[in-house]
Protein backbone atom coordinates (compact mmCIF):
# COMPACT_ATOMS: atom_id res chain seq x y z
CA UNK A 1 0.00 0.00 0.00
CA UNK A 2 0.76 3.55 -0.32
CA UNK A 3 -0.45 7.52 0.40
CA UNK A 4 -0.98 9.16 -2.53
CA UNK A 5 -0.49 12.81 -2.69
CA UNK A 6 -2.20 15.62 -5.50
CA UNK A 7 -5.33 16.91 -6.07
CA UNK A 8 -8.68 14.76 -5.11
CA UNK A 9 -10.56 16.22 -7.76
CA UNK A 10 -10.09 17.92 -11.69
CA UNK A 11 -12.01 20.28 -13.72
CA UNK A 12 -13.14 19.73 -17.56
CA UNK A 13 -12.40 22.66 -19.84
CA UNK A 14 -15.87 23.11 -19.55
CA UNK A 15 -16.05 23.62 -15.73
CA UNK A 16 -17.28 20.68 -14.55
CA UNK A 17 -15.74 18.50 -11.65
CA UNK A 18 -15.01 15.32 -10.92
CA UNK A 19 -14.04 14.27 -7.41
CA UNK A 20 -12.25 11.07 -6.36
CA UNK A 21 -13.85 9.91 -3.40
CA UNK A 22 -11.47 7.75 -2.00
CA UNK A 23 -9.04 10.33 -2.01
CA UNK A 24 -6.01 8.49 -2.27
CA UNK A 25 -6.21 6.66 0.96
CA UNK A 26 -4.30 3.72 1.13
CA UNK A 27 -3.56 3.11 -2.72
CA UNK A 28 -2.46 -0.55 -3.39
CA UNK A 29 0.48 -1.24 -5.23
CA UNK A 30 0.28 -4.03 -7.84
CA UNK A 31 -2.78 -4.61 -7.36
CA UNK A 32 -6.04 -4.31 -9.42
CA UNK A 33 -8.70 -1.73 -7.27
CA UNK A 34 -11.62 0.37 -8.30
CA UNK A 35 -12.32 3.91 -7.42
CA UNK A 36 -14.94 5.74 -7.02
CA UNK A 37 -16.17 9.37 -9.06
CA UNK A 38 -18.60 11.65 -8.40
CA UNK A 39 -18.87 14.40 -11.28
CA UNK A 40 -20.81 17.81 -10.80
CA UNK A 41 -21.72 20.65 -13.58
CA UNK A 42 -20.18 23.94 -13.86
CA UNK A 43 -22.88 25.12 -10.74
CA UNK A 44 -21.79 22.21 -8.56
CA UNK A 45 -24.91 20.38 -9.05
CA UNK A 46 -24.26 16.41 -9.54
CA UNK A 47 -24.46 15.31 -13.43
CA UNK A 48 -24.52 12.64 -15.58
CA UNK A 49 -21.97 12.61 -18.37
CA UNK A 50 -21.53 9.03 -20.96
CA UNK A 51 -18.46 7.49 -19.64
CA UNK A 52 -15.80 7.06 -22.96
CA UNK A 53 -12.76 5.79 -21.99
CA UNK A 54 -9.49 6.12 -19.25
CA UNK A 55 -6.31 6.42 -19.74
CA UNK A 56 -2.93 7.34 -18.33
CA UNK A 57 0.55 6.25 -17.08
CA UNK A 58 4.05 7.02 -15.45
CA UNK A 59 4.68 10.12 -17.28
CA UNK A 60 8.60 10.01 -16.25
CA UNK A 61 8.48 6.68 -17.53
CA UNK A 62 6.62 6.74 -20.91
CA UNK A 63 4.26 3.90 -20.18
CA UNK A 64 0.63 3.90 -19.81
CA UNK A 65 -1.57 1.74 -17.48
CA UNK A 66 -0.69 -2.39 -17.01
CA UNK A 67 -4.60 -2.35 -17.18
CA UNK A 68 -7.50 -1.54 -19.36
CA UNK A 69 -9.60 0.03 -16.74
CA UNK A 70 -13.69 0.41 -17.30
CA UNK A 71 -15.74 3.24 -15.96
CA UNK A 72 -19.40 2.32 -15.22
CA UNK A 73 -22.76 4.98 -14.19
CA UNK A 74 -23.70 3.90 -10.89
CA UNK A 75 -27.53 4.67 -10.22
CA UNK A 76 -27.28 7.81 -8.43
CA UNK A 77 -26.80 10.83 -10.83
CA UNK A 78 -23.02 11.82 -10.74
CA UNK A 79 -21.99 8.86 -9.18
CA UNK A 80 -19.65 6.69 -11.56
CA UNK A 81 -17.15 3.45 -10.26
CA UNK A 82 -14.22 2.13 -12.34
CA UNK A 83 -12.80 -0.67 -12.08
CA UNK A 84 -9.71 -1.98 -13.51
CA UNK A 85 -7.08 0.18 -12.45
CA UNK A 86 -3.63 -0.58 -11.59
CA UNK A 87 -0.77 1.02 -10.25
CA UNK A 88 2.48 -1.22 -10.19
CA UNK A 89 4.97 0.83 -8.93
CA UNK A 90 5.48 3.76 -6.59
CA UNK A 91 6.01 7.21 -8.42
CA UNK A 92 4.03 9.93 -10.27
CA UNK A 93 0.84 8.41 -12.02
CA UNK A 94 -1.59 10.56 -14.46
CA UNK A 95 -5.54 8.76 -15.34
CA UNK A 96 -7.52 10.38 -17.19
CA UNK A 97 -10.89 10.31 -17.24
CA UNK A 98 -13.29 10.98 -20.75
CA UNK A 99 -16.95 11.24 -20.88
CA UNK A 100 -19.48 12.89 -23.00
CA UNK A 101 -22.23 15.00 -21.96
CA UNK A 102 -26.05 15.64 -23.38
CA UNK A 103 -24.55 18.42 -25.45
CA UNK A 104 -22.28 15.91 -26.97
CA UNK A 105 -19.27 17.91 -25.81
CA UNK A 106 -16.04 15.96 -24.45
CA UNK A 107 -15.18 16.30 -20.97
CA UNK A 108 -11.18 15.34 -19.82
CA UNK A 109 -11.10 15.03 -15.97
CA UNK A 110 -6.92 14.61 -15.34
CA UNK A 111 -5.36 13.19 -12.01
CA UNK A 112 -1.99 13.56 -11.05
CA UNK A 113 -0.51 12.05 -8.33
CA UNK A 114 2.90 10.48 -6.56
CA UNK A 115 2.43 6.99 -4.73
């Protein structure tokens, strides 16, 4: 296991937020975990956006996720779980997080952070 440091949460280009609600805590290394999202619009208010795809990686390292991780709506609005991910070593990590909204515009939601 390790603590994660960084931001909890990023903003689209579009102003909308997505929050990781485990926050880091306890971050297993090496092995496969899911985390939880909760994503809110531009006036804070929890929305639904189509979940497209995540990536990421070590940036230092030039490799992206062991895993092919899968983000899934839960059934409260805003409230979205993915499972999949992987971190296998300790050091800075980027996922990203894309999704579509009702006006069919793209939303990026980026996470940096050191394990």
């Amino acid at each position: 296991m390790a603590i994660a440091s960084e931001s909890i949460e990023a903003a689209s280009e579009f102003g909308w937020r997505a929050y990781n609600v485990e926050k880091y805590n306890d971050v297993p290394i090496n092995q496969i975990h899911s985390w939880n999202l909760h994503i809110t619009d531009s006036s804070g208010n929890p929305t639904d956006c189509v979940p497209l795809q995540v990536r990421g990686g070590m940036p230092a390292h030039r490799h992206g996720l062991p895993t092919q991780p899968q983000w899934h709506q839960e059934r409260d609005v805003g409230n979205y779980r993915i499972d999949g991910l992987k971190f296998q070593m300790p050091g800075l990590w980027q996922v990203v997080f894309s999704c579509k909204d009702d006006r069919e515009r793209t939303h990026e939601f980026i996470f940096e952070f050191m394990l």
